[in-house]
PDB file of N, CA and C in Angstrom:
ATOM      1  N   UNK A   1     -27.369-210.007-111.705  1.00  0.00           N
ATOM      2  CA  UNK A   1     -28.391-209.280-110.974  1.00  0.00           C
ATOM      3  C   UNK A   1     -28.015-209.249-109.501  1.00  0.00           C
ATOM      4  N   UNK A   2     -28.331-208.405-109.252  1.00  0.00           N
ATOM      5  CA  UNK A   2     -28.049-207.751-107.106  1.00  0.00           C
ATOM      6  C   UNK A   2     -29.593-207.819-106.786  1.00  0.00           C
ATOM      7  N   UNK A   3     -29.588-208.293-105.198  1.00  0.00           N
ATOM      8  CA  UNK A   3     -30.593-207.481-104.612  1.00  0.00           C
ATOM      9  C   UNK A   3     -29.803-206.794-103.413  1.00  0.00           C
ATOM     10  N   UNK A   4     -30.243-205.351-103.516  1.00  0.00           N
ATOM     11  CA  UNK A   4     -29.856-204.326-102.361  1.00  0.00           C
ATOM     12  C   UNK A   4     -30.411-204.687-101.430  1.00  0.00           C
ATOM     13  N   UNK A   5     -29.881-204.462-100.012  1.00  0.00           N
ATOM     14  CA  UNK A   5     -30.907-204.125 -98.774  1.00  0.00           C
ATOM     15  C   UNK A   5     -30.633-203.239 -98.013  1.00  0.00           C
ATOM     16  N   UNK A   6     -31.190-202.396 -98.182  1.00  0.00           N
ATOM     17  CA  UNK A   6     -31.247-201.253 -97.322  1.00  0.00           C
ATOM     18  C   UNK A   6     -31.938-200.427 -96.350  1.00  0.00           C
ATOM     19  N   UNK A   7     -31.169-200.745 -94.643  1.00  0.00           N
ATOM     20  CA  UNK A   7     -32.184-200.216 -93.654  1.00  0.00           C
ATOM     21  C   UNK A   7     -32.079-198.950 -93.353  1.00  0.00           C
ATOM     22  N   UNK A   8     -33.085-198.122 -93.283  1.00  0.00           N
ATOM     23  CA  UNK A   8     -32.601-196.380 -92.796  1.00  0.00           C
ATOM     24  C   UNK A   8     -34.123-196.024 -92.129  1.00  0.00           C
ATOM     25  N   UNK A   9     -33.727-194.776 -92.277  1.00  0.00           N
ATOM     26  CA  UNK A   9     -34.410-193.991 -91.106  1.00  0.00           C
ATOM     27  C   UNK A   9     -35.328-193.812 -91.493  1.00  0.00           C
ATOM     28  N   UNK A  10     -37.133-193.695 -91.119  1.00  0.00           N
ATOM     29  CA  UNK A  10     -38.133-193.676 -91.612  1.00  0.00           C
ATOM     30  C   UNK A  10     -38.234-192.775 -92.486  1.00  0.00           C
ATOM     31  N   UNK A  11     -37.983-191.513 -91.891  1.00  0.00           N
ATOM     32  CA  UNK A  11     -38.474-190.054 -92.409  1.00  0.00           C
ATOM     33  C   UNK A  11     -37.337-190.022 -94.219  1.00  0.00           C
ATOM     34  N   UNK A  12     -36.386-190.600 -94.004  1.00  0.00           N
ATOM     35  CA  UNK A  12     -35.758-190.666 -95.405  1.00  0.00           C
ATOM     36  C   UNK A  12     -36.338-191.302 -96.215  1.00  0.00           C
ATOM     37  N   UNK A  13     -37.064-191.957 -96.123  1.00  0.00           N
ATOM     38  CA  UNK A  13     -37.981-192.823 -97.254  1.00  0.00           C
ATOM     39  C   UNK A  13     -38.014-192.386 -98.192  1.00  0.00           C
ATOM     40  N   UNK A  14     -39.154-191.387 -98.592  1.00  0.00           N
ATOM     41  CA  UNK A  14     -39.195-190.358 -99.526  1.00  0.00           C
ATOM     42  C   UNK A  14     -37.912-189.717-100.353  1.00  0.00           C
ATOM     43  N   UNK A  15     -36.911-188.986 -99.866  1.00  0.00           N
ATOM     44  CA  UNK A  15     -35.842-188.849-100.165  1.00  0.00           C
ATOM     45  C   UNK A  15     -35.244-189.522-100.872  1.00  0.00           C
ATOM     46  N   UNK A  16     -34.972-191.081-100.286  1.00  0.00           N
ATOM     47  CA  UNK A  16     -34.161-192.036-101.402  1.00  0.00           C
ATOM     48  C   UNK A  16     -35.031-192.660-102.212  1.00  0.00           C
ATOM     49  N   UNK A  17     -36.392-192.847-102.350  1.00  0.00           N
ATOM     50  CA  UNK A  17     -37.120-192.868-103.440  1.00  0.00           C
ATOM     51  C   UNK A  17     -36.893-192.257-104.614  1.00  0.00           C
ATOM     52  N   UNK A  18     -36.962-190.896-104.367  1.00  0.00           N
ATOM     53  CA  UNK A  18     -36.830-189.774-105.488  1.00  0.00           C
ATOM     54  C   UNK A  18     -35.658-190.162-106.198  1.00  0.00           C
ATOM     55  N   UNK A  19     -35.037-190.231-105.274  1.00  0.00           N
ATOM     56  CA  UNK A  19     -33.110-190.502-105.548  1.00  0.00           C
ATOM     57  C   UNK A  19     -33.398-191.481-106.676  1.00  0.00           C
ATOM     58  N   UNK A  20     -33.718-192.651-106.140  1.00  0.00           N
ATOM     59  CA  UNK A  20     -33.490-193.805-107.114  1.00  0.00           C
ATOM     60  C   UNK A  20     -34.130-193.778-108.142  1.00  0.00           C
ATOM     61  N   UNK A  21     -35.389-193.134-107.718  1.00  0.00           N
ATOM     62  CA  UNK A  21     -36.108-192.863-109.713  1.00  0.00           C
ATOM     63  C   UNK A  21     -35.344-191.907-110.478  1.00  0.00           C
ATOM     64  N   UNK A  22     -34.464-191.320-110.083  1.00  0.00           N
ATOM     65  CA  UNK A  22     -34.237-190.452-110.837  1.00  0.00           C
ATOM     66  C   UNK A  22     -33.189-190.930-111.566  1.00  0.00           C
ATOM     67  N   UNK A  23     -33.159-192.341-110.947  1.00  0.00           N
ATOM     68  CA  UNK A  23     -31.685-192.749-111.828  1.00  0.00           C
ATOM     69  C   UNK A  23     -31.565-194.362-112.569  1.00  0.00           C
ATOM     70  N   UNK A  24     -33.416-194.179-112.666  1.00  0.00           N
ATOM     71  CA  UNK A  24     -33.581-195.312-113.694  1.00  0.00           C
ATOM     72  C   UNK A  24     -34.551-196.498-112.899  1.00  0.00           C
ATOM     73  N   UNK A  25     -33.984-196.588-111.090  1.00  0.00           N
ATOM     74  CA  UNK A  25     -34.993-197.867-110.746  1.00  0.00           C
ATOM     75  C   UNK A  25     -36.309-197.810-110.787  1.00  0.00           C
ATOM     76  N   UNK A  26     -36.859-198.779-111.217  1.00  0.00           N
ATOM     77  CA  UNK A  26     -38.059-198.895-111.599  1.00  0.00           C
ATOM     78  C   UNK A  26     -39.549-199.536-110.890  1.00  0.00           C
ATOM     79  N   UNK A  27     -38.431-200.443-109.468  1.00  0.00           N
ATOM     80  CA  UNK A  27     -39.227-200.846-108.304  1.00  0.00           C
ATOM     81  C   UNK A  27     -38.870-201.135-107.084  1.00  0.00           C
ATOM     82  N   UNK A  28     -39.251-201.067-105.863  1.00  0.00           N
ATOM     83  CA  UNK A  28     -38.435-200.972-104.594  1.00  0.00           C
ATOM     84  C   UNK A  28     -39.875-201.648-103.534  1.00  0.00           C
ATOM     85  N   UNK A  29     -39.220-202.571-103.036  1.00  0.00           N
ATOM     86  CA  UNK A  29     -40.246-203.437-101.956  1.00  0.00           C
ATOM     87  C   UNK A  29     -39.654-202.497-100.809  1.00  0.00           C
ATOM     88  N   UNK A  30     -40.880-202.079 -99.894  1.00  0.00           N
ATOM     89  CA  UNK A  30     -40.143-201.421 -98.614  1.00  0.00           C
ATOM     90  C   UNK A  30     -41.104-202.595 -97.376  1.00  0.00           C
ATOM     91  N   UNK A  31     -40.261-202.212 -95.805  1.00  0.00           N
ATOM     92  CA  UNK A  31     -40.636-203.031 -95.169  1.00  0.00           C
ATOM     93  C   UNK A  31     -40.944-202.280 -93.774  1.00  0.00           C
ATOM     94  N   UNK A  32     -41.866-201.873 -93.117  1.00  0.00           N
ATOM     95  CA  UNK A  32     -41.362-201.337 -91.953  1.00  0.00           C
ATOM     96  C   UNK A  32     -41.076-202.135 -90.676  1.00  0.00           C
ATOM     97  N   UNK A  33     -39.566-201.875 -90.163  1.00  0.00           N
ATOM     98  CA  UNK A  33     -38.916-202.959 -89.234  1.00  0.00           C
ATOM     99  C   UNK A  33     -38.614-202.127 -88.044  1.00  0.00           C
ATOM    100  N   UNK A  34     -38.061-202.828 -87.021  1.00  0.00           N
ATOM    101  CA  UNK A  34     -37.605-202.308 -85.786  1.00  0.00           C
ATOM    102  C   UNK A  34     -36.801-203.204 -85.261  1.00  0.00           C
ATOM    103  N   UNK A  35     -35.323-202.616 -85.143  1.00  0.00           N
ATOM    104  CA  UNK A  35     -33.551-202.994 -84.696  1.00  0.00           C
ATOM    105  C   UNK A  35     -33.162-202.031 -83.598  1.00  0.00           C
ATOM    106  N   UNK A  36     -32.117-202.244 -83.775  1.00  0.00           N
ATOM    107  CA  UNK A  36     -30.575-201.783 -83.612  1.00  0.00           C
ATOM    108  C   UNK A  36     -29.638-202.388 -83.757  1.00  0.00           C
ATOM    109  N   UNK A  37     -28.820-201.372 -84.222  1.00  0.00           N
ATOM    110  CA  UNK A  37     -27.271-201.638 -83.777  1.00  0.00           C
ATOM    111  C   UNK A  37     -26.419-200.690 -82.873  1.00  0.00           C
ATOM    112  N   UNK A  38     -25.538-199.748 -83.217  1.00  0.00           N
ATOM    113  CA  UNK A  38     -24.599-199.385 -82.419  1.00  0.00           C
ATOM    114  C   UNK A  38     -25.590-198.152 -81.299  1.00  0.00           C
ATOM    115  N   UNK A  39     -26.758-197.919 -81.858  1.00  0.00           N
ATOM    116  CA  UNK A  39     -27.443-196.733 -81.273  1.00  0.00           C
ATOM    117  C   UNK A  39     -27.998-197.631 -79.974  1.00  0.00           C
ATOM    118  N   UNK A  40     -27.902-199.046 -79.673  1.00  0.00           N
ATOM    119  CA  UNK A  40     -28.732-199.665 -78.948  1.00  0.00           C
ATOM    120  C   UNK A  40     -29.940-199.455 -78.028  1.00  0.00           C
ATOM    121  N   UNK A  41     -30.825-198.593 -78.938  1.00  0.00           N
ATOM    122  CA  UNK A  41     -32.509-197.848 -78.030  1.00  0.00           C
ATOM    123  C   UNK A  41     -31.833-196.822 -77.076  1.00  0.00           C
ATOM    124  N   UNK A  42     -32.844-196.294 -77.072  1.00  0.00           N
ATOM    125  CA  UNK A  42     -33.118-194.877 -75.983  1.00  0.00           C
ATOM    126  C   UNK A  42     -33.885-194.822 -74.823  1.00  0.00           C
ATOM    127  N   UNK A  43     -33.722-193.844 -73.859  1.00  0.00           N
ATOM    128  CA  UNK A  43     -34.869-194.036 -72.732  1.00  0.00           C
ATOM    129  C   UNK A  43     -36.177-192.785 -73.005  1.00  0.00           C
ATOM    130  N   UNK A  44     -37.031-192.908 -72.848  1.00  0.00           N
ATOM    131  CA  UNK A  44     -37.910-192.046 -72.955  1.00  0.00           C
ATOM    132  C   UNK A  44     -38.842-191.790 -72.083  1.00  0.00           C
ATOM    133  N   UNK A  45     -39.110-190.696 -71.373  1.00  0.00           N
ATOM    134  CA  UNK A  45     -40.325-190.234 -70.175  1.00  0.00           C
ATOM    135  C   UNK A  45     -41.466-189.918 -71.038  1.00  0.00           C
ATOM    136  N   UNK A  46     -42.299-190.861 -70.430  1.00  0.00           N
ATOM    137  CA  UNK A  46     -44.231-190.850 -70.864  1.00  0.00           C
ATOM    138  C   UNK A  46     -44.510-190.694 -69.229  1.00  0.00           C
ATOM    139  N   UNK A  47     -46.035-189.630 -69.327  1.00  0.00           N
ATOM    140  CA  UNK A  47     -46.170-189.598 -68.211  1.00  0.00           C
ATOM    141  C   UNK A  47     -45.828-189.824 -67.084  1.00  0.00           C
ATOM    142  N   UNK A  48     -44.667-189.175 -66.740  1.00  0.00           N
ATOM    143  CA  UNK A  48     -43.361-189.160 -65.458  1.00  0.00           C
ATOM    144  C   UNK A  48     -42.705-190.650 -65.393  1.00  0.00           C
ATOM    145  N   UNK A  49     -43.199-191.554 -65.901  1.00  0.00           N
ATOM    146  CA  UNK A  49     -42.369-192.595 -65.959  1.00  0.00           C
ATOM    147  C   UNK A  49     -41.526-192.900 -67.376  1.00  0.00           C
ATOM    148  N   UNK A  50     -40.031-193.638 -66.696  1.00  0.00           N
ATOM    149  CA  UNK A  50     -39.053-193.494 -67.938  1.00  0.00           C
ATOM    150  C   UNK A  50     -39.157-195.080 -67.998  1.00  0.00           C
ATOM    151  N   UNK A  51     -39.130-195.019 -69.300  1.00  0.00           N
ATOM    152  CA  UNK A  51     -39.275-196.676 -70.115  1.00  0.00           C
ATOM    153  C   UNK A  51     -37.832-196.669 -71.536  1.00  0.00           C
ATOM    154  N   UNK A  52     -37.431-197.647 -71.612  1.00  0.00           N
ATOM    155  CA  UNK A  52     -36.143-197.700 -72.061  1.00  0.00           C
ATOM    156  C   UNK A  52     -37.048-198.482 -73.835  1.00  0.00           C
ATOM    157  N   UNK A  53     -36.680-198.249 -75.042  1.00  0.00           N
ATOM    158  CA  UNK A  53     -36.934-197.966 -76.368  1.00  0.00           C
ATOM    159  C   UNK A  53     -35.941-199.333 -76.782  1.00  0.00           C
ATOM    160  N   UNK A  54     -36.097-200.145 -76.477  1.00  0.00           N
ATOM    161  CA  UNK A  54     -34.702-201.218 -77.114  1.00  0.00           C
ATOM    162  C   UNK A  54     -34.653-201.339 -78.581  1.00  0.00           C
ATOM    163  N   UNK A  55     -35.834-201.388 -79.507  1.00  0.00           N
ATOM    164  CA  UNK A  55     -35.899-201.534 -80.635  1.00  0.00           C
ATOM    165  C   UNK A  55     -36.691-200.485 -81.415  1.00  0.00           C
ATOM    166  N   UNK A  56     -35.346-199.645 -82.433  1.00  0.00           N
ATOM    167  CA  UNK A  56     -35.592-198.416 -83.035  1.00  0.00           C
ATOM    168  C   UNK A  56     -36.702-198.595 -84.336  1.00  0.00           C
ATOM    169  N   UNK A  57     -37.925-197.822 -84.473  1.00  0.00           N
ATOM    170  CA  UNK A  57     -38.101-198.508 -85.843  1.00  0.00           C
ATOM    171  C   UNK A  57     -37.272-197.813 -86.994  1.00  0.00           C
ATOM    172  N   UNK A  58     -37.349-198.403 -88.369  1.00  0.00           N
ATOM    173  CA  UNK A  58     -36.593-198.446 -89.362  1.00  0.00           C
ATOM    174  C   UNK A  58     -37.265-198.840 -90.329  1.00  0.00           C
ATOM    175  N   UNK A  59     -37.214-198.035 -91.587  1.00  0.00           N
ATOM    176  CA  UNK A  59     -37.012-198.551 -92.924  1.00  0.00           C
ATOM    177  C   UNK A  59     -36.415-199.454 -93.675  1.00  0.00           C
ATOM    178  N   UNK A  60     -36.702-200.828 -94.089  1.00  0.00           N
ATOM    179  CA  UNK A  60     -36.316-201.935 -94.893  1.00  0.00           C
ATOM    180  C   UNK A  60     -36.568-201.837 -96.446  1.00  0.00           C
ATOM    181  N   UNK A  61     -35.463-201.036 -97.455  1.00  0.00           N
ATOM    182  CA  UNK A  61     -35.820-201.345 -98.549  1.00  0.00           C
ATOM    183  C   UNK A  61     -35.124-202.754 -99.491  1.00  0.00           C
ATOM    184  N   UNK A  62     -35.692-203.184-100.243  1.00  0.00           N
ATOM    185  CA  UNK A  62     -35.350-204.377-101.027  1.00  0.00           C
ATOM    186  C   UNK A  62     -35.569-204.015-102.331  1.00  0.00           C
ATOM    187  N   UNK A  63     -34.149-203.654-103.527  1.00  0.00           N
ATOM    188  CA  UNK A  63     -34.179-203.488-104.747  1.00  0.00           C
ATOM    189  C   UNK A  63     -33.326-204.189-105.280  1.00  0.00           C
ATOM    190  N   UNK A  64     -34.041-204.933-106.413  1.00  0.00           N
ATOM    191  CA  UNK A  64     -33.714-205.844-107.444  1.00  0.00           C
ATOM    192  C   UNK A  64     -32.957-205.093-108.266  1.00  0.00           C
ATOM    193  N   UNK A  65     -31.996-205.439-109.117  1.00  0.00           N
ATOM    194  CA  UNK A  65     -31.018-204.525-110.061  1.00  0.00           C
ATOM    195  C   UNK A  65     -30.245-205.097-110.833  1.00  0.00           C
ATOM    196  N   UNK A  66     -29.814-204.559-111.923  1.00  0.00           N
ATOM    197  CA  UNK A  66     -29.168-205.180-113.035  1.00  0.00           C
ATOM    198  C   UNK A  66     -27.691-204.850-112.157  1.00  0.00           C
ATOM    199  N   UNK A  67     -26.527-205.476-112.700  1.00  0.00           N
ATOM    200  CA  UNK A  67     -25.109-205.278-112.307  1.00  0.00           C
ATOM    201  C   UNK A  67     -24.451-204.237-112.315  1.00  0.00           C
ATOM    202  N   UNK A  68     -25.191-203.463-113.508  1.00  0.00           N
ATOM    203  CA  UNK A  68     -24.547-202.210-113.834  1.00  0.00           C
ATOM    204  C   UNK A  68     -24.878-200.898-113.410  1.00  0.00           C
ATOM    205  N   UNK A  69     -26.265-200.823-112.430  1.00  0.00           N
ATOM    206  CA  UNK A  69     -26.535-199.792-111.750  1.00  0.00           C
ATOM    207  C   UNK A  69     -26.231-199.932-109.863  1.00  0.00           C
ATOM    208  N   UNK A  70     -25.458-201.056-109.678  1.00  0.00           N
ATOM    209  CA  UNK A  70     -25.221-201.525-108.572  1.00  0.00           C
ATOM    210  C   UNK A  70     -24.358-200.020-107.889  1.00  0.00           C
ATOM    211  N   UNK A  71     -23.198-199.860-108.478  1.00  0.00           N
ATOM    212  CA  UNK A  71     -22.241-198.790-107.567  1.00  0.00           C
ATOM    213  C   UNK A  71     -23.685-197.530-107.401  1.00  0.00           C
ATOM    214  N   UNK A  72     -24.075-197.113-108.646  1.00  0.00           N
ATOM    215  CA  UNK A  72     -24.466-196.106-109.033  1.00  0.00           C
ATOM    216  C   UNK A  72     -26.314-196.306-107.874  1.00  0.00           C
ATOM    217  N   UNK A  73     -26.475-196.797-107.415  1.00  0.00           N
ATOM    218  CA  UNK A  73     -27.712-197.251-106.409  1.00  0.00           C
ATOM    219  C   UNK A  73     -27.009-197.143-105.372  1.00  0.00           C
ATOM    220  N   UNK A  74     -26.047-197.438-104.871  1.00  0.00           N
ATOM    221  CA  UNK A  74     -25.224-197.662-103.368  1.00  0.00           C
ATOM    222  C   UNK A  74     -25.372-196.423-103.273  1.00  0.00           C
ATOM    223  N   UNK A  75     -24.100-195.803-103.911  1.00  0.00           N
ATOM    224  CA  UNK A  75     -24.263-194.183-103.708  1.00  0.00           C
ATOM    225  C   UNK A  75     -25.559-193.406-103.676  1.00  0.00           C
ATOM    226  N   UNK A  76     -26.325-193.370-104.340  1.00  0.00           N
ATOM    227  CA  UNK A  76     -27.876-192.437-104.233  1.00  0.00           C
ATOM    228  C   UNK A  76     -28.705-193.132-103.206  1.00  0.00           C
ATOM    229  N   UNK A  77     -28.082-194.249-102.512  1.00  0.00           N
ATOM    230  CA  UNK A  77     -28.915-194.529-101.117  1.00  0.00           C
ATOM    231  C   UNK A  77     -28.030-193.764 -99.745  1.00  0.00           C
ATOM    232  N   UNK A  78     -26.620-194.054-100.001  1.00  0.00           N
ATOM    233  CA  UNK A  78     -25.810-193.418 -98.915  1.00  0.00           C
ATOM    234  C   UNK A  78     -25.867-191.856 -98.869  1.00  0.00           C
ATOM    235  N   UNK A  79     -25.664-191.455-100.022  1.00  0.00           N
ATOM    236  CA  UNK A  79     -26.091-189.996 -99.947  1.00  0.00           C
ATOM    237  C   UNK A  79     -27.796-189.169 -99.909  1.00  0.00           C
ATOM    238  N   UNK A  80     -28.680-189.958-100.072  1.00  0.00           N
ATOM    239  CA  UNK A  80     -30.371-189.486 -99.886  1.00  0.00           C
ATOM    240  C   UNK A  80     -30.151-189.908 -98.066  1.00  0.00           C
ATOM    241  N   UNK A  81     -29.967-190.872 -97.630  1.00  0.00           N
ATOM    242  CA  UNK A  81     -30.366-191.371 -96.750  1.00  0.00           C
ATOM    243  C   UNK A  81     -29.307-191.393 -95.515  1.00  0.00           C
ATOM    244  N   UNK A  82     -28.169-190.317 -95.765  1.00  0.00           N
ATOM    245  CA  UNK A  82     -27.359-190.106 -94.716  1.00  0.00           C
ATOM    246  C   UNK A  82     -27.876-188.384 -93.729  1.00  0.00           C
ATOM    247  N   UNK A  83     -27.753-188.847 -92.677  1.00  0.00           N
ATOM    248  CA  UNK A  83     -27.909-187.374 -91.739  1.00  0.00           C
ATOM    249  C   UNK A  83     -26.777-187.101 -91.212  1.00  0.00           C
ATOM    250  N   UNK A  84     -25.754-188.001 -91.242  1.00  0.00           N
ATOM    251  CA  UNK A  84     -24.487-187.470 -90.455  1.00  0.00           C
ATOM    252  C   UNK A  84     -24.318-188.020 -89.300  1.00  0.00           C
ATOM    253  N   UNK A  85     -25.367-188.853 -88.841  1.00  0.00           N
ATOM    254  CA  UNK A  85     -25.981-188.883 -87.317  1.00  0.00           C
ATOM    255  C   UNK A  85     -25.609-190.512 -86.828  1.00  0.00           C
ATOM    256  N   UNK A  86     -25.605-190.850 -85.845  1.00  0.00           N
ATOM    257  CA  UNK A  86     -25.635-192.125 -85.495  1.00  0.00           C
ATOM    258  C   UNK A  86     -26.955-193.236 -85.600  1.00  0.00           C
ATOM    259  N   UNK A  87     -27.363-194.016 -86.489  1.00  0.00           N
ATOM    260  CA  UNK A  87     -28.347-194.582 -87.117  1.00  0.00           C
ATOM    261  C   UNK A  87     -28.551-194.529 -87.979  1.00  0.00           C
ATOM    262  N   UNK A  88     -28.080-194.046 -88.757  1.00  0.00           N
ATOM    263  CA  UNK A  88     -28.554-193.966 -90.369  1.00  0.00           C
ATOM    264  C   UNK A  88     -28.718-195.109 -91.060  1.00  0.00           C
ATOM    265  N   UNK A  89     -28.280-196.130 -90.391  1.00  0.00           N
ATOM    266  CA  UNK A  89     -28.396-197.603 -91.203  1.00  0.00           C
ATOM    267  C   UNK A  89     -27.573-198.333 -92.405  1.00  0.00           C
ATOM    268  N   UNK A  90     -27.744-199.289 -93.039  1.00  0.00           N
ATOM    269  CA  UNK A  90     -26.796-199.929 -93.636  1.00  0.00           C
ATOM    270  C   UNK A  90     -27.097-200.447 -94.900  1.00  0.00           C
ATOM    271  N   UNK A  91     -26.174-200.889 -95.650  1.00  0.00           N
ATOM    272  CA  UNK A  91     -26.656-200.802 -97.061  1.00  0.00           C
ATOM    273  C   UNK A  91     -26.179-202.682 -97.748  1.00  0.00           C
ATOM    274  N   UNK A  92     -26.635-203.612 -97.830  1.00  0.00           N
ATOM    275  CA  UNK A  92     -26.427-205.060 -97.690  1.00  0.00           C
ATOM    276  C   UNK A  92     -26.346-205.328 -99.319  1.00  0.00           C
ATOM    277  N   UNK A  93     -25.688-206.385-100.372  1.00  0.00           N
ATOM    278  CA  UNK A  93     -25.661-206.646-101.199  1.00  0.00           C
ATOM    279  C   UNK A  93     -25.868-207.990-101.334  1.00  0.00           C
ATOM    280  N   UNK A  94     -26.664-208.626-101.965  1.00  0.00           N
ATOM    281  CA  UNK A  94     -26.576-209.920-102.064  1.00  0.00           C
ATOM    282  C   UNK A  94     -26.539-210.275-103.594  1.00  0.00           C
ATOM    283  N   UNK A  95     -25.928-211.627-104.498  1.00  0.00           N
ATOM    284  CA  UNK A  95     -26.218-211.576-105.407  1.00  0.00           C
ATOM    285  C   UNK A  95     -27.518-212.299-105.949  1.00  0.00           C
ATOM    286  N   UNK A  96     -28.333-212.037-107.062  1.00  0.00           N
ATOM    287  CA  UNK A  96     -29.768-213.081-107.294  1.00  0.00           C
ATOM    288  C   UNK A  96     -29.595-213.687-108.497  1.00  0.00           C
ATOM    289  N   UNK A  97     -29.599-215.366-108.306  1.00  0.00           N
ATOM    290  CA  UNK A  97     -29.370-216.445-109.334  1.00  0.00           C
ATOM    291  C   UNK A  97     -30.720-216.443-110.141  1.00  0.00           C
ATOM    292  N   UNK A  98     -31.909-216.108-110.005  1.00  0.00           N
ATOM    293  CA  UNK A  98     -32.574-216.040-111.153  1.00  0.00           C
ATOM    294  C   UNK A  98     -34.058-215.320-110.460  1.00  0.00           C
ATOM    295  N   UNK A  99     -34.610-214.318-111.399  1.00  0.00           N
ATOM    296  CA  UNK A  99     -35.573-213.673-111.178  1.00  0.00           C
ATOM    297  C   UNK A  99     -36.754-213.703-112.397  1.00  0.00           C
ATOM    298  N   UNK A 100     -37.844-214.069-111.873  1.00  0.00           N
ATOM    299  CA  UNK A 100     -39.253-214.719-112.990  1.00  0.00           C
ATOM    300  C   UNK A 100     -40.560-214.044-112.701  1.00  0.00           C
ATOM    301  N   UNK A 101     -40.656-213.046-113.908  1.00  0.00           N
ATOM    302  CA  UNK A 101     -41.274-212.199-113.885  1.00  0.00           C
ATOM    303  C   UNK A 101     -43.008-212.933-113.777  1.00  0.00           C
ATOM    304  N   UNK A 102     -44.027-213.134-113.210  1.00  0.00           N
ATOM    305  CA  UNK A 102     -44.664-214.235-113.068  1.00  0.00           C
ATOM    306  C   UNK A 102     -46.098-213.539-114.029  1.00  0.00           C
ATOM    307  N   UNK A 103     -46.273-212.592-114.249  1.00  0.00           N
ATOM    308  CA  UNK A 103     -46.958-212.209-115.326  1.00  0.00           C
ATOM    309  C   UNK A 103     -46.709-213.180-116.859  1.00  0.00           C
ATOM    310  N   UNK A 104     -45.481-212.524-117.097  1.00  0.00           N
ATOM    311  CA  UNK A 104     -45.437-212.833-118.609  1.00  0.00           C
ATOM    312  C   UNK A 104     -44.432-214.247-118.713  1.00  0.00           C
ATOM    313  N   UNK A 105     -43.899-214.441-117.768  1.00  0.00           N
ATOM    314  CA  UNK A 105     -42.921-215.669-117.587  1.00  0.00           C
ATOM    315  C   UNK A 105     -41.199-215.113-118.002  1.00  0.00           C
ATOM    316  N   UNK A 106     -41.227-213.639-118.287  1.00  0.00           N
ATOM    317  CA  UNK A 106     -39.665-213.582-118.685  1.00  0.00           C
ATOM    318  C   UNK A 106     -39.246-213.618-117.543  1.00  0.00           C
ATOM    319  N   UNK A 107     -37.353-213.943-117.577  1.00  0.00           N
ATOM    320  CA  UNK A 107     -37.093-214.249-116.790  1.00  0.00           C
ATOM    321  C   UNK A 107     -35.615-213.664-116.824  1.00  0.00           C
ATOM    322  N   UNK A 108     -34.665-213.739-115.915  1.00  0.00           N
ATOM    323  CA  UNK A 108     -32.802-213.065-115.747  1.00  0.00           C
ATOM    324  C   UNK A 108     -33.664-211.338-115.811  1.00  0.00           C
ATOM    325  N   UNK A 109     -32.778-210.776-116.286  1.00  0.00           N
ATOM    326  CA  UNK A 109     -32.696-208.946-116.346  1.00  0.00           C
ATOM    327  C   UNK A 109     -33.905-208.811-116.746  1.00  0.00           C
ATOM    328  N   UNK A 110     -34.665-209.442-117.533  1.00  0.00           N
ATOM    329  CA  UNK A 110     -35.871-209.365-118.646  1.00  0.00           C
ATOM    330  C   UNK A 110     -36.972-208.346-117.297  1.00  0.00           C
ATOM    331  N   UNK A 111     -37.000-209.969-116.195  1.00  0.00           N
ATOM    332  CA  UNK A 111     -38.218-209.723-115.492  1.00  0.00           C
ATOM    333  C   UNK A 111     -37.612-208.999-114.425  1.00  0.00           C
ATOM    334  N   UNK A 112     -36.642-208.274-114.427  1.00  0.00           N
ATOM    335  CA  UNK A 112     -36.648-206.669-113.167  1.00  0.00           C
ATOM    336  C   UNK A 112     -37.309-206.100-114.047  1.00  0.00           C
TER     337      UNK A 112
END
């Protein structure tokens, strides 16, 4: 079992949702966060004064997954959730030693 993590751009949300149901996932924890990396914030004028944006917000998704939809999830997040643009965000893999479905008590692949 994997858990994905994947940060992107708000407005893609929707987009890689669709994506991923359409290709079997069945649940996705989202988080709303605020980073950077290489874009390091922007400056922005509010009422004639300019104030500098250090931390962009962002989309945090977290999906649990069997091994075998791992490549096949990477891709339908990089491609829903790419603009071409600088920020688009990043896509994290970790592996998960055991997952317990707390309803029914199954547990490994059972309880994704």
């Amino acid at each position: 079992m994997k858990m994905v993590i994947a940060i992107i751009k708000p407005f893609k949300l929707d987009d890689v949702r669709e994506a991923l149901s359409e290709i079997g996932v069945q649940g996705i924890t989202v988080c709303e966060v605020k980073g950077f990396g290489r874009q390091k914030g922007h400056t922005e004028l509010y009422r004639g004064a300019e104030y500098v944006v250090d931390f962009l917000p962002k989309v945090k998704l977290e999906i649990a997954i069997d091994d075998a939809l791992l490549d096949q999830v990477i891709e339908v997040i990089s491609l829903s959730a790419s603009t071409g643009k600088i920020g688009d965000g990043k896509i994290f893999v970790t592996s998960i030693e055991q997952a317990v479905r707390i309803r029914t008590g199954e547990s490994g692949s059972d309880a994704l």
